[in-house]
PDB file of N, CA and C in Angstrom:
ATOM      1  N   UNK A   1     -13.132 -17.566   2.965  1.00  0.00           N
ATOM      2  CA  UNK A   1     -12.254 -16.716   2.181  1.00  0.00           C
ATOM      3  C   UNK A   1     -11.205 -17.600   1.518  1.00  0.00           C
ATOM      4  N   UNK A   2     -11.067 -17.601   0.310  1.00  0.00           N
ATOM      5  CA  UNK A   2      -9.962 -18.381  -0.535  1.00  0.00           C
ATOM      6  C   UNK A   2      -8.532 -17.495  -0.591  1.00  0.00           C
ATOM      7  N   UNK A   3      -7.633 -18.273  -0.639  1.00  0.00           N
ATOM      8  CA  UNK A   3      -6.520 -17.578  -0.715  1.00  0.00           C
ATOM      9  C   UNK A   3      -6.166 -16.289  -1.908  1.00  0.00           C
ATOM     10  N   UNK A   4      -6.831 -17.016  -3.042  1.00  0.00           N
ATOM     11  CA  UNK A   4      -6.603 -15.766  -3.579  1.00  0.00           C
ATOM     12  C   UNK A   4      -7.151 -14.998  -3.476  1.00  0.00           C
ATOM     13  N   UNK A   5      -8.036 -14.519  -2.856  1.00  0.00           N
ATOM     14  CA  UNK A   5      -9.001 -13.395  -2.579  1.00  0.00           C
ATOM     15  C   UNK A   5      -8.087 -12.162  -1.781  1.00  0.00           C
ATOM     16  N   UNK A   6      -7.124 -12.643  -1.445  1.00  0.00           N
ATOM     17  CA  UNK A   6      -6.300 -11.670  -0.733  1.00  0.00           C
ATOM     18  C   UNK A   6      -4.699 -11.376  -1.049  1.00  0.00           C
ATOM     19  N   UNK A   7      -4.772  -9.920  -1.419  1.00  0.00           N
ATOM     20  CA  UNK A   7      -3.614  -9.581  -2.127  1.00  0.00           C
ATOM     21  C   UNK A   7      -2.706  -8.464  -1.218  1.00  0.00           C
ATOM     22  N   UNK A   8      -1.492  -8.307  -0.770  1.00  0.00           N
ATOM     23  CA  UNK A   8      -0.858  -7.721  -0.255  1.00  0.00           C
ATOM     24  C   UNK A   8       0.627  -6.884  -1.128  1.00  0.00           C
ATOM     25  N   UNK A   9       0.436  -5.729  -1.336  1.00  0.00           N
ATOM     26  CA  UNK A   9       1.439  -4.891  -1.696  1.00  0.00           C
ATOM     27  C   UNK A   9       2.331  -4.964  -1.064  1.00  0.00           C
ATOM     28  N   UNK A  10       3.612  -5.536  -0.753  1.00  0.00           N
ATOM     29  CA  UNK A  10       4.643  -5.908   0.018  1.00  0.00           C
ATOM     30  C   UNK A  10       5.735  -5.143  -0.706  1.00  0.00           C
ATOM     31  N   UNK A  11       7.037  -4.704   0.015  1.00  0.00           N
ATOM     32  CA  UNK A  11       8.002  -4.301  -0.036  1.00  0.00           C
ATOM     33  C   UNK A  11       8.797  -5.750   1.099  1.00  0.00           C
ATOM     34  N   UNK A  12       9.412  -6.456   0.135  1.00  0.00           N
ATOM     35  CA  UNK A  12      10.381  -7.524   0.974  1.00  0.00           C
ATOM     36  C   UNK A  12      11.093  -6.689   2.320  1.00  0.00           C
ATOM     37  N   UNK A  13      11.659  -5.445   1.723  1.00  0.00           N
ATOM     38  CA  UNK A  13      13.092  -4.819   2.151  1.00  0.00           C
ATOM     39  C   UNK A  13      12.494  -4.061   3.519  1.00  0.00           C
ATOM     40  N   UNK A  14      10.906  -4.442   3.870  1.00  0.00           N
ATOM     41  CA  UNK A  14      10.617  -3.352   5.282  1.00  0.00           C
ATOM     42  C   UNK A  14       9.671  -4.379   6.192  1.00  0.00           C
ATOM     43  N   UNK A  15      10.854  -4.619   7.266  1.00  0.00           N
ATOM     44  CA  UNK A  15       9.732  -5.585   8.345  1.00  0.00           C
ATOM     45  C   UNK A  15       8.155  -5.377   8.456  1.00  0.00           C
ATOM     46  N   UNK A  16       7.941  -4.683   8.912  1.00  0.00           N
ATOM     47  CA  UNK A  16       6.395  -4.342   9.012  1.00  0.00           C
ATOM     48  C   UNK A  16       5.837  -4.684   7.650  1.00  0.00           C
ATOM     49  N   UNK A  17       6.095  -4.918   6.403  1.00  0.00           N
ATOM     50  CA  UNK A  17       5.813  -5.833   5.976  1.00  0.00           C
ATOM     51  C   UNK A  17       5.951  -6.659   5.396  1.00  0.00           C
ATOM     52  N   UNK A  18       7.360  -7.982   6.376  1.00  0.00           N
ATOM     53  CA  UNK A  18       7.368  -8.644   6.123  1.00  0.00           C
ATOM     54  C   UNK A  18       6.594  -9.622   7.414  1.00  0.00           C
ATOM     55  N   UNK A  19       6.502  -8.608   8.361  1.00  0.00           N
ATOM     56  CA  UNK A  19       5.598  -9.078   9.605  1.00  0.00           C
ATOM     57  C   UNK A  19       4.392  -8.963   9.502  1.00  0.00           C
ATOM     58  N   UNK A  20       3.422  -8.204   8.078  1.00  0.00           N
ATOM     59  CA  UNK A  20       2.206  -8.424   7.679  1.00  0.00           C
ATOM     60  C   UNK A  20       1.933  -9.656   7.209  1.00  0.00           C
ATOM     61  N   UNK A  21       3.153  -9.825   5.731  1.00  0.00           N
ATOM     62  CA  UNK A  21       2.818 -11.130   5.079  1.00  0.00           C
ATOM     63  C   UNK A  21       2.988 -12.587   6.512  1.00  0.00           C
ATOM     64  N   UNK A  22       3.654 -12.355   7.217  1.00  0.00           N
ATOM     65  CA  UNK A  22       3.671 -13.337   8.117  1.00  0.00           C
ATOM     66  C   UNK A  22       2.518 -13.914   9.007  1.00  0.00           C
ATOM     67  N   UNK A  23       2.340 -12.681   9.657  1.00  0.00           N
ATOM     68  CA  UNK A  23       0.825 -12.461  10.190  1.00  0.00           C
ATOM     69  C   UNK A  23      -0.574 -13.502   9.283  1.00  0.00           C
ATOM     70  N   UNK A  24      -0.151 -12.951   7.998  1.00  0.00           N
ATOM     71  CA  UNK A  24      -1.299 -13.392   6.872  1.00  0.00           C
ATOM     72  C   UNK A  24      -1.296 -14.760   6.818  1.00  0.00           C
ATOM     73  N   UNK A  25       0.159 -15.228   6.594  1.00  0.00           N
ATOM     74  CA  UNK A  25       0.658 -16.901   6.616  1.00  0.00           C
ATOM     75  C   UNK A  25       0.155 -17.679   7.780  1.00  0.00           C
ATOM     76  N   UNK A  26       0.066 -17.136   8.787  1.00  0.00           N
ATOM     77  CA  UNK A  26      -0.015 -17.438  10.223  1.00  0.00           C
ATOM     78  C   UNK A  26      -1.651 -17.252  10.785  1.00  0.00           C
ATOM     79  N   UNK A  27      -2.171 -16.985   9.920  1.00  0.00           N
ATOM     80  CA  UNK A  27      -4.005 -16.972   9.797  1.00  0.00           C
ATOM     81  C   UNK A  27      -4.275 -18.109   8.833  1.00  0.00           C
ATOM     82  N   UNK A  28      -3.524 -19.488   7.871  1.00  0.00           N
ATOM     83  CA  UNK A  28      -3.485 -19.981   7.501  1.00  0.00           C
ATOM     84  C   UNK A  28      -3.768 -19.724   5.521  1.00  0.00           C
ATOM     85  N   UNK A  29      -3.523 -18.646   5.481  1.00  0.00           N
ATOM     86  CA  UNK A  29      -3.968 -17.559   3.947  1.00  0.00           C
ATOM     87  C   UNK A  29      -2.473 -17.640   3.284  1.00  0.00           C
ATOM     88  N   UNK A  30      -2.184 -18.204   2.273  1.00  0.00           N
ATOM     89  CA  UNK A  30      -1.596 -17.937   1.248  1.00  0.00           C
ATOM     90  C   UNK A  30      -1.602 -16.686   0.225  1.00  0.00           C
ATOM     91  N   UNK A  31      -1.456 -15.298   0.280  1.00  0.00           N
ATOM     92  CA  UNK A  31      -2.234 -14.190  -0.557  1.00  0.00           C
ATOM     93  C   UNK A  31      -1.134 -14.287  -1.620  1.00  0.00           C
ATOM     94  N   UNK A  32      -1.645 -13.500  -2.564  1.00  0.00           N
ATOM     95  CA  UNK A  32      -1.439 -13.150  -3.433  1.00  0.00           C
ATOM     96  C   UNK A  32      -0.079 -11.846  -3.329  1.00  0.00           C
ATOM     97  N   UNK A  33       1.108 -12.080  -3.737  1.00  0.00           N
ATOM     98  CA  UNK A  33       1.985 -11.016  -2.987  1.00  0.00           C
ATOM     99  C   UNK A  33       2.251  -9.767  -4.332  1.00  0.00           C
ATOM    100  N   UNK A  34       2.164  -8.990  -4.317  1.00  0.00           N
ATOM    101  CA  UNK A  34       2.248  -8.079  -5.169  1.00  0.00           C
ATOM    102  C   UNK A  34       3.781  -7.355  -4.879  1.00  0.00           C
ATOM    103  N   UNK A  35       5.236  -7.329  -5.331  1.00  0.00           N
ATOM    104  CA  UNK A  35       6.193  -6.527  -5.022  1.00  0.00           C
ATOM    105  C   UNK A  35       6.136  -5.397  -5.235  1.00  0.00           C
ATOM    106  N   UNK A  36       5.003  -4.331  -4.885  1.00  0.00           N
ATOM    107  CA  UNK A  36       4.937  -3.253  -6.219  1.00  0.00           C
ATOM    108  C   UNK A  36       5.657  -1.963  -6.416  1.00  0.00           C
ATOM    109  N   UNK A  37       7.296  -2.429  -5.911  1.00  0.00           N
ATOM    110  CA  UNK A  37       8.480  -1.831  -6.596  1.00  0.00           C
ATOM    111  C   UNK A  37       9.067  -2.100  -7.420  1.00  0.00           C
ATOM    112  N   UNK A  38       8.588  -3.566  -7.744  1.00  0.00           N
ATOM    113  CA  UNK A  38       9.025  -4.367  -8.898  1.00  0.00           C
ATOM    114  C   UNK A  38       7.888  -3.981 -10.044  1.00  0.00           C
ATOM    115  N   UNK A  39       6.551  -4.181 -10.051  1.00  0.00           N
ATOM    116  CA  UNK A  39       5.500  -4.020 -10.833  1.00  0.00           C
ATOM    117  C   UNK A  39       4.926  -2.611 -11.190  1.00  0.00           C
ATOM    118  N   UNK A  40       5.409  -2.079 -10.160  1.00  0.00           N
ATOM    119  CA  UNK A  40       4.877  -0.686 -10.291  1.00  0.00           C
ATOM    120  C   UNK A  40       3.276  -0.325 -10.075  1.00  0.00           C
ATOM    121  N   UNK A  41       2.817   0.673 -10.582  1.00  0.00           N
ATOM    122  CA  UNK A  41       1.503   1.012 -10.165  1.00  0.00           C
ATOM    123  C   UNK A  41       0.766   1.526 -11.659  1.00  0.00           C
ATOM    124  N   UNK A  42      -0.211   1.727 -11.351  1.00  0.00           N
ATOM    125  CA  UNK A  42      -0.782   2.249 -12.782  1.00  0.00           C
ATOM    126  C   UNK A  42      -2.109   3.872 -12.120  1.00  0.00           C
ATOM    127  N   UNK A  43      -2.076   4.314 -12.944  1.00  0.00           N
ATOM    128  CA  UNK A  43      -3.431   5.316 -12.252  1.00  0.00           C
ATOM    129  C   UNK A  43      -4.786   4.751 -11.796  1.00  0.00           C
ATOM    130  N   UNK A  44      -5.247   4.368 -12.618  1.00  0.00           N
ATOM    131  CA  UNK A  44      -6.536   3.518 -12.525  1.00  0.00           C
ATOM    132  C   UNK A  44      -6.464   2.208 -11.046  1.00  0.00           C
ATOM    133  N   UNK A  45      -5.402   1.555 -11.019  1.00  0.00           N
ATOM    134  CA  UNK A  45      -4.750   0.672  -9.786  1.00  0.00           C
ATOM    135  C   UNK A  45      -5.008   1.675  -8.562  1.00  0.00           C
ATOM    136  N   UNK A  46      -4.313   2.896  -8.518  1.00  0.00           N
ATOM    137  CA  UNK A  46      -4.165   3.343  -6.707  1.00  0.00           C
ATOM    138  C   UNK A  46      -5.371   4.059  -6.796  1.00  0.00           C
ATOM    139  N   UNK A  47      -5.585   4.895  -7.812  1.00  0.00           N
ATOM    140  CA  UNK A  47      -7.517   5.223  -7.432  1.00  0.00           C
ATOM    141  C   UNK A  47      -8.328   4.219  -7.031  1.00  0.00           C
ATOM    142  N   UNK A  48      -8.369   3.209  -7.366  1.00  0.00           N
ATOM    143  CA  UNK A  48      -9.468   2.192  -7.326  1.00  0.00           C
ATOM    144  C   UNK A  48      -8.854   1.932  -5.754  1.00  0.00           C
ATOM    145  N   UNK A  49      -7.809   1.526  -5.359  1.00  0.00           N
ATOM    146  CA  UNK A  49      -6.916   1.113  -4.070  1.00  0.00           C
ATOM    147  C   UNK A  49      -7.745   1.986  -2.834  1.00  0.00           C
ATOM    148  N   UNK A  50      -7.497   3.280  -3.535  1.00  0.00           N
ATOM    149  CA  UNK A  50      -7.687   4.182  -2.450  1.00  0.00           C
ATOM    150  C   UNK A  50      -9.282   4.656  -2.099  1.00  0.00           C
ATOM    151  N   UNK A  51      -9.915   4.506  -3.544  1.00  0.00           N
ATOM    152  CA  UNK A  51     -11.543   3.949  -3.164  1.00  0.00           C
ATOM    153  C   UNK A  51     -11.636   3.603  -1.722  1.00  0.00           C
ATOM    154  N   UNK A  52     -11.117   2.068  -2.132  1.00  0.00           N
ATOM    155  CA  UNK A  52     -11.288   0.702  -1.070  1.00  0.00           C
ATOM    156  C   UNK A  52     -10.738   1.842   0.173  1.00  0.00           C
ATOM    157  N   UNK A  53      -9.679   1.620  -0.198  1.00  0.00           N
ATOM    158  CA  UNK A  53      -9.089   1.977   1.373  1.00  0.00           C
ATOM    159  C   UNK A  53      -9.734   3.131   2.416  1.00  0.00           C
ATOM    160  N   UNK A  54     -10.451   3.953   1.314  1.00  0.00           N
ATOM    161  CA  UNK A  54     -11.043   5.323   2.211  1.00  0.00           C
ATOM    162  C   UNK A  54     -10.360   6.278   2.423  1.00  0.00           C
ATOM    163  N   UNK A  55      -8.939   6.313   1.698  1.00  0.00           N
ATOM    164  CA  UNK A  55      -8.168   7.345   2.206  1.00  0.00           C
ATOM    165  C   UNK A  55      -7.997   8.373   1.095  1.00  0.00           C
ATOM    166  N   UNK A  56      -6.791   9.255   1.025  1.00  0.00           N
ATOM    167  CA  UNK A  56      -6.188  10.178  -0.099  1.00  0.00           C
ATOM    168  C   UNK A  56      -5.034   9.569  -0.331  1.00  0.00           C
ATOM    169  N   UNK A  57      -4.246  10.041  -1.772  1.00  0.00           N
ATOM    170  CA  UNK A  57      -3.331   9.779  -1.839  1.00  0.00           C
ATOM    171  C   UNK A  57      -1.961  10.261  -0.675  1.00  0.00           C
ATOM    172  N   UNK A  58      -2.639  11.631  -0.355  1.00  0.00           N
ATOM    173  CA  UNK A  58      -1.783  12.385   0.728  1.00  0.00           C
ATOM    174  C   UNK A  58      -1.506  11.392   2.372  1.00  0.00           C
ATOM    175  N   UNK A  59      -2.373  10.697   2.302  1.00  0.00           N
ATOM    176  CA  UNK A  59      -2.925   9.185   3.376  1.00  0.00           C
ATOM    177  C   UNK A  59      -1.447   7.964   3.252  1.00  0.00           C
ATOM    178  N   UNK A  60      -1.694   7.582   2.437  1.00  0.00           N
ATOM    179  CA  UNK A  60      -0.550   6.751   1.633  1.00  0.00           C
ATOM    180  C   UNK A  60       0.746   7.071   1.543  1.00  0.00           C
ATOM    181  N   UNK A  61       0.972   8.195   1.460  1.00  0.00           N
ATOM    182  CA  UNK A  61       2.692   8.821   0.473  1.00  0.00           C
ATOM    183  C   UNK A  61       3.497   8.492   2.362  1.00  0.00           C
ATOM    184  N   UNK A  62       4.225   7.831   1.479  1.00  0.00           N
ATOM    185  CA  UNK A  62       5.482   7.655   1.867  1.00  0.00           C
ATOM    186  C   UNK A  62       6.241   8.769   2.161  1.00  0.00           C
ATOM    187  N   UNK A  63       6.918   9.371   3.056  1.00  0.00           N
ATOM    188  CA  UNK A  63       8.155  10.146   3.097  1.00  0.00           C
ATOM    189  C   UNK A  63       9.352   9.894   3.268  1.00  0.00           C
ATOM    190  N   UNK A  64       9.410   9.465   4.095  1.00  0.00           N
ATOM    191  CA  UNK A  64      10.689   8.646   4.409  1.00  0.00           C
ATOM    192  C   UNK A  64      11.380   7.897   3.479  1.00  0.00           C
ATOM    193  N   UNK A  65      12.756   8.284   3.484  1.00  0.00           N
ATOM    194  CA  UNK A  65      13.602   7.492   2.428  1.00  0.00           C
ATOM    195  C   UNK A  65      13.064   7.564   0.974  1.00  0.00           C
ATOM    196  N   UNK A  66      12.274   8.571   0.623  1.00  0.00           N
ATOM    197  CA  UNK A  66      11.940   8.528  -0.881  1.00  0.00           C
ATOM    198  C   UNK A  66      12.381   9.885  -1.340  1.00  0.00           C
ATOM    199  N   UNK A  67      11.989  10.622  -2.428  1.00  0.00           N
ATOM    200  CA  UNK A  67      11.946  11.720  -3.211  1.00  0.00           C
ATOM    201  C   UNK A  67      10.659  12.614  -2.844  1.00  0.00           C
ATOM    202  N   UNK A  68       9.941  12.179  -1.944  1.00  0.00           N
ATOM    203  CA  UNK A  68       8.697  13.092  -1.574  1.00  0.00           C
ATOM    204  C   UNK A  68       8.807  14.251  -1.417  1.00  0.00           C
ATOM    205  N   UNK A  69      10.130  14.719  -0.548  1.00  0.00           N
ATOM    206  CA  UNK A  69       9.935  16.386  -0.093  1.00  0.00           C
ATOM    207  C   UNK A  69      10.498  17.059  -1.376  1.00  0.00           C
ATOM    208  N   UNK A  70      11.780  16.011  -2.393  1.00  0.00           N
ATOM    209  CA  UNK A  70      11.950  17.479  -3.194  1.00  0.00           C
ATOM    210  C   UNK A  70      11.270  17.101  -4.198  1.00  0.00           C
ATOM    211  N   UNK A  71      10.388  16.594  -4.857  1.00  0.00           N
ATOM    212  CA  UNK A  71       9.704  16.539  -5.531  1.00  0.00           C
ATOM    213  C   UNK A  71       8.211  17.504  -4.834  1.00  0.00           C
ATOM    214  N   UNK A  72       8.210  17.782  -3.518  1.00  0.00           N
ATOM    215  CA  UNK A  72       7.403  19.045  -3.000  1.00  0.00           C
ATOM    216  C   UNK A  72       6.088  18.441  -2.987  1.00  0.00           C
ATOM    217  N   UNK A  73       6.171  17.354  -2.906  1.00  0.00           N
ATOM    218  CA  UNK A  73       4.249  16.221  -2.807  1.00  0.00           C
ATOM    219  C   UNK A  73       4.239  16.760  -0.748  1.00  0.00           C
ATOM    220  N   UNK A  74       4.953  17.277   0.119  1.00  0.00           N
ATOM    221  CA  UNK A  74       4.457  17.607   1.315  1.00  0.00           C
ATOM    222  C   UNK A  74       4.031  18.496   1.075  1.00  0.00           C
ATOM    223  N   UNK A  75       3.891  19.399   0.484  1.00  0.00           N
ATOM    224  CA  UNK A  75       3.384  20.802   0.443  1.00  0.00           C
ATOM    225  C   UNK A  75       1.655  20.770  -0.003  1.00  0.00           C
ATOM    226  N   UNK A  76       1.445  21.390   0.941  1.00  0.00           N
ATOM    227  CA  UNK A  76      -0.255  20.856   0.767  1.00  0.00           C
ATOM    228  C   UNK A  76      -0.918  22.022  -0.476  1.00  0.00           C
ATOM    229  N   UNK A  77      -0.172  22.356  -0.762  1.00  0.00           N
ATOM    230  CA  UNK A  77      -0.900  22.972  -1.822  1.00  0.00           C
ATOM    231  C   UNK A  77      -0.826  21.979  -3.476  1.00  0.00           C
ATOM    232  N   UNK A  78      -0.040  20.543  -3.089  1.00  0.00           N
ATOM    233  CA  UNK A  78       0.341  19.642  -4.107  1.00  0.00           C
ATOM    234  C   UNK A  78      -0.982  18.960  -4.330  1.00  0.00           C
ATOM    235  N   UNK A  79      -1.569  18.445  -5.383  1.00  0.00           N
ATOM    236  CA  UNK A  79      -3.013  18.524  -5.400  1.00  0.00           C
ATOM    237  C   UNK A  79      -3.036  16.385  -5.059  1.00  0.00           C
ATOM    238  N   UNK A  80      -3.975  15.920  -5.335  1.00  0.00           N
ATOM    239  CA  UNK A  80      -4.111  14.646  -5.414  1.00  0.00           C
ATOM    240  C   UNK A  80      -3.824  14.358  -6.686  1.00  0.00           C
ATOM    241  N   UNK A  81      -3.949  14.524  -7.698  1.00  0.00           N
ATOM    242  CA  UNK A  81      -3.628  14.159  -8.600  1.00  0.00           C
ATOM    243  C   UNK A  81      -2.217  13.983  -9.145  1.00  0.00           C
ATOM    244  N   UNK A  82      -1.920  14.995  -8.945  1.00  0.00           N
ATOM    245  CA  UNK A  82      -0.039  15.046  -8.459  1.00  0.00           C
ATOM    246  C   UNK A  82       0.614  14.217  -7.757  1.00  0.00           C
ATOM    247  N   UNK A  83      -0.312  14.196  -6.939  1.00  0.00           N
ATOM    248  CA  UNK A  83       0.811  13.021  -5.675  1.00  0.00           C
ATOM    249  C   UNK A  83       0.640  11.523  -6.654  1.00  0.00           C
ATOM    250  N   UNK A  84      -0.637  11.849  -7.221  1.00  0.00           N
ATOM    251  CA  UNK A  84      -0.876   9.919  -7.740  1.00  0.00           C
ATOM    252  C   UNK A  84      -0.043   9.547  -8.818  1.00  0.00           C
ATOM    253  N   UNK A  85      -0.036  10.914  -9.452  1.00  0.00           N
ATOM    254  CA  UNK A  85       1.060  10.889 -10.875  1.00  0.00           C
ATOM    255  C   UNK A  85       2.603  10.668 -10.308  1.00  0.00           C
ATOM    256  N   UNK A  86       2.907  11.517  -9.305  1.00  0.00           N
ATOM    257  CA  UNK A  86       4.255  11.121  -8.686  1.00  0.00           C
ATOM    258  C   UNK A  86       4.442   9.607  -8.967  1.00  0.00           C
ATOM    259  N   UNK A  87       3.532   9.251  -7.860  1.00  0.00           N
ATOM    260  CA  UNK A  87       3.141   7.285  -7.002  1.00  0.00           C
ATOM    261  C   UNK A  87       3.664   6.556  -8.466  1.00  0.00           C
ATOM    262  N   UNK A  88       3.269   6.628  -9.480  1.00  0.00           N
ATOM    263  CA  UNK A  88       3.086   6.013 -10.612  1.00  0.00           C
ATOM    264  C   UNK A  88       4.510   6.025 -11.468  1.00  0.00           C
ATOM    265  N   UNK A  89       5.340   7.488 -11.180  1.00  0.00           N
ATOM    266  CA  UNK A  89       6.359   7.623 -11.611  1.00  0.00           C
ATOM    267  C   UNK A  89       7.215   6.880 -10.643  1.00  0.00           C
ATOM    268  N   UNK A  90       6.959   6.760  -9.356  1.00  0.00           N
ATOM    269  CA  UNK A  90       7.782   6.594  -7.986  1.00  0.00           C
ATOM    270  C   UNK A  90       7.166   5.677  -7.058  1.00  0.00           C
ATOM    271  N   UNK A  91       7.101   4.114  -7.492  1.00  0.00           N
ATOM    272  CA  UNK A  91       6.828   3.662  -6.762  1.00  0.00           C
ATOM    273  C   UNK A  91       6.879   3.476  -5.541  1.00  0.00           C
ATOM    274  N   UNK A  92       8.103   3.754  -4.757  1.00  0.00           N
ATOM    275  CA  UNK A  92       8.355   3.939  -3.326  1.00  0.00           C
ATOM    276  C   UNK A  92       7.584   4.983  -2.441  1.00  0.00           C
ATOM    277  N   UNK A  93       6.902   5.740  -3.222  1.00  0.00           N
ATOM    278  CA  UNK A  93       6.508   6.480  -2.454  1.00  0.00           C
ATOM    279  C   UNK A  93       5.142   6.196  -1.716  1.00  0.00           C
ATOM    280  N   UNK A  94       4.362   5.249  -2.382  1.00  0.00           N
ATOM    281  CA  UNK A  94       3.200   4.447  -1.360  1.00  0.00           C
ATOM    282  C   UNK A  94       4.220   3.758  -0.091  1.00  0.00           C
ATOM    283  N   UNK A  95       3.058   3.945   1.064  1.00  0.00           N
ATOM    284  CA  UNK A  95       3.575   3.360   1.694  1.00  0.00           C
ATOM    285  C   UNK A  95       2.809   2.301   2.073  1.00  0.00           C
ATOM    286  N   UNK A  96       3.734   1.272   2.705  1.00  0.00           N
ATOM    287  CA  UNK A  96       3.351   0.082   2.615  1.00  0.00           C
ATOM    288  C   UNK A  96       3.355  -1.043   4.034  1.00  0.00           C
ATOM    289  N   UNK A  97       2.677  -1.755   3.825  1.00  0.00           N
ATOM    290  CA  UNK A  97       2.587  -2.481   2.992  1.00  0.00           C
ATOM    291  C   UNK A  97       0.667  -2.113   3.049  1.00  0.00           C
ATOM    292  N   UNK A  98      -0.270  -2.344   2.242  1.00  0.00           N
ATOM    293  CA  UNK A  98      -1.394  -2.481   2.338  1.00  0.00           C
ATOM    294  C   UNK A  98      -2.070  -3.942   1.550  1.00  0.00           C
ATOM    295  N   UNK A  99      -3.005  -4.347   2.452  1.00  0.00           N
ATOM    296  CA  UNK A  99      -3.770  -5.381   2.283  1.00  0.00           C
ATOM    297  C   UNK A  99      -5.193  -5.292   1.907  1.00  0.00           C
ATOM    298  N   UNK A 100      -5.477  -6.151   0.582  1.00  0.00           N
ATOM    299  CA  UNK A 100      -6.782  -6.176   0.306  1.00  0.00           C
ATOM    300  C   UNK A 100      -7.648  -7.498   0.542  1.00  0.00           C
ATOM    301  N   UNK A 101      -8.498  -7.451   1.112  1.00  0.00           N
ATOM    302  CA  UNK A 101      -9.188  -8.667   1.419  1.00  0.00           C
ATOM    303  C   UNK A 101     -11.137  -8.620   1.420  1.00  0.00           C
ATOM    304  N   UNK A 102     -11.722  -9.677   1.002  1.00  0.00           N
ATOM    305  CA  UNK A 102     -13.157  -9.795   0.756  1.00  0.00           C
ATOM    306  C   UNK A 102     -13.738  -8.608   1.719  1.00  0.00           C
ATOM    307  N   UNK A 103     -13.200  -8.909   2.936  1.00  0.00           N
ATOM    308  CA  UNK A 103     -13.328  -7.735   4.362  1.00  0.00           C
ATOM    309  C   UNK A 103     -12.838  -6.181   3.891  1.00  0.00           C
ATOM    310  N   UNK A 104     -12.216  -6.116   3.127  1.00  0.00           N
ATOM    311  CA  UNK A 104     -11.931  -4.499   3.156  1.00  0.00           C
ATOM    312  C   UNK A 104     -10.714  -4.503   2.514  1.00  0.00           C
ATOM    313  N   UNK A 105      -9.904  -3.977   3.234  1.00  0.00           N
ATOM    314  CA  UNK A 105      -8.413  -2.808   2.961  1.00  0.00           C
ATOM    315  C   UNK A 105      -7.765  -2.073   4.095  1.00  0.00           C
ATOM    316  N   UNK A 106      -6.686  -2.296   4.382  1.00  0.00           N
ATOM    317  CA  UNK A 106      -5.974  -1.513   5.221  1.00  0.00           C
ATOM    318  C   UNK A 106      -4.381  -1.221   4.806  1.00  0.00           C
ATOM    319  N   UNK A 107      -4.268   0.171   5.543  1.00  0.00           N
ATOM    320  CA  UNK A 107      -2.809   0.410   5.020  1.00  0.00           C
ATOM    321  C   UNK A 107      -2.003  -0.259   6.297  1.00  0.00           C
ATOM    322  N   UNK A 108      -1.418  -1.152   6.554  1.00  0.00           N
ATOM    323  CA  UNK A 108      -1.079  -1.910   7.872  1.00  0.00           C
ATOM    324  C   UNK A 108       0.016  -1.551   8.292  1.00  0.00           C
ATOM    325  N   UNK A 109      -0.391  -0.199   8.823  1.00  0.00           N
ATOM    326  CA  UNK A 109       0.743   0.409   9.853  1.00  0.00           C
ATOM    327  C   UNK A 109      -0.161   0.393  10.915  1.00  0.00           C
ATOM    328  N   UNK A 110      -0.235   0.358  11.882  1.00  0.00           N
ATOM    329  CA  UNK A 110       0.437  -1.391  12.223  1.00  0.00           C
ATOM    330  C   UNK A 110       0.235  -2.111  12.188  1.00  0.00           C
ATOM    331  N   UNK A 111       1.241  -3.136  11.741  1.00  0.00           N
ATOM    332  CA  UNK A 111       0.800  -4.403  11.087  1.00  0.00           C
ATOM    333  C   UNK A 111      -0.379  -5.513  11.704  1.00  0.00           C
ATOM    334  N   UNK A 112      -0.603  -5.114  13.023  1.00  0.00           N
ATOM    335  CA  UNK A 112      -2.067  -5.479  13.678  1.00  0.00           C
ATOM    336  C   UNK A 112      -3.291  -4.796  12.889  1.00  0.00           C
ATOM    337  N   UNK A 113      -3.593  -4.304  12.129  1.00  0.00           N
ATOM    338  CA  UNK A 113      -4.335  -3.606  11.612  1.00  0.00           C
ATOM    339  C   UNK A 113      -5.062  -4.762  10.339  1.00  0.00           C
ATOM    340  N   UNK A 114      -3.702  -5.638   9.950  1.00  0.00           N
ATOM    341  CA  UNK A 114      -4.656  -6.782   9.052  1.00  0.00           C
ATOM    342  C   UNK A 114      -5.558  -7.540   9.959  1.00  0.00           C
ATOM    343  N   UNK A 115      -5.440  -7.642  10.783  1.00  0.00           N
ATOM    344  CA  UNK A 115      -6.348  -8.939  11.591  1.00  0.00           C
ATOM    345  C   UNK A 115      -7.802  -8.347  11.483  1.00  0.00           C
ATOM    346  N   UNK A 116      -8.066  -7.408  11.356  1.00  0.00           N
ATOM    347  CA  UNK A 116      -9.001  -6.858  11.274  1.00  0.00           C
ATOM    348  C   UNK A 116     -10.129  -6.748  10.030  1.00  0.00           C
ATOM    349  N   UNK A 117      -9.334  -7.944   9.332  1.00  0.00           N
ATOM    350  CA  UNK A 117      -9.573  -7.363   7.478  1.00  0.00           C
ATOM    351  C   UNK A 117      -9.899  -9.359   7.483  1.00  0.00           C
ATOM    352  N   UNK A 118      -9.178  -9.949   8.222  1.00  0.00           N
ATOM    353  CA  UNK A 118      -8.571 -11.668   8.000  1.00  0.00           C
ATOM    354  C   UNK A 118      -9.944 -12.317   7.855  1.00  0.00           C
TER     355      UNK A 118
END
C-alpha cells in the first residue's frame, strides 16, 4: 500500500481524530489528510464516500455541536437526500473522522476501527 493510497477526512479540532491520523503515522503511512471543514464536500464526493463506506447519510451526521437538530436532519422523516444537501451546505455535520484505504473505509469511531482497513 503506498502512502497515497490513503486519505483521511480529519477535523484537527477532535482527538479521535487526531488519534486516527496518529494511529495511521504509527503503521508507518503518510495519508493524504483532507481538512474537510476547510474544503468542504461536494454531492457526488459523500455519495461516492458513502458507497464505500456502506452506510447512509443518516450513519454519518454528526449531532453534536452542529446545526443538525434545528435544521430537523434527526427527524426521520428527513429524507437522504436532505441530509446530503445539508452535509454540503454544513460541513460539520459529517462525522468524523473517516478513512479511505485500498482495504475499504471506515467511519473511525473508534479510532481502533482503522487498523482494520491498514
Amino acid at each position: 500500500m503506498t502512502d497515497a493510497s490513503v486519505t483521511i477526512f480529519h477535523n484537527p479540532a477532535c482527538g479521535t481524530s487526531r488519534n486516527t491520523l496518529a494511529a495511521i503515522r504509527a503503521a508507518g503511512i503518510e495519508p493524504t489528510v483532507v481538512e474537510y471543514l476547510k474544503a468542504g464536500w461536494t454531492r457526488p464526493q459523500l455519495k461516492a464516500l458513502l458507497k464505500t463506506l456502506g452506510l447512509s447519510a443518516r450513519d454519518i451526521l454528526r449531532v453534536r455541536g452542529t446545526p443538525a437538530e434545528e435544521l430537523k436532519l434527526t427527524d426521520p422523516k428527513t429524507t437522504e437526500d436532505q441530509i446530503i444537501d445539508a452535509m454540503v451546505g454544513h460541513p460539520i455535520l459529517v462525522e468524523r473522522p473517516i478513512v479511505v484505504t485500498p482495504k475499504g473505509a471506515v467511519l473511525a469511531r473508534p479510532m481502533e476501527k482503522v487498523l482494520d482497513i491498514l
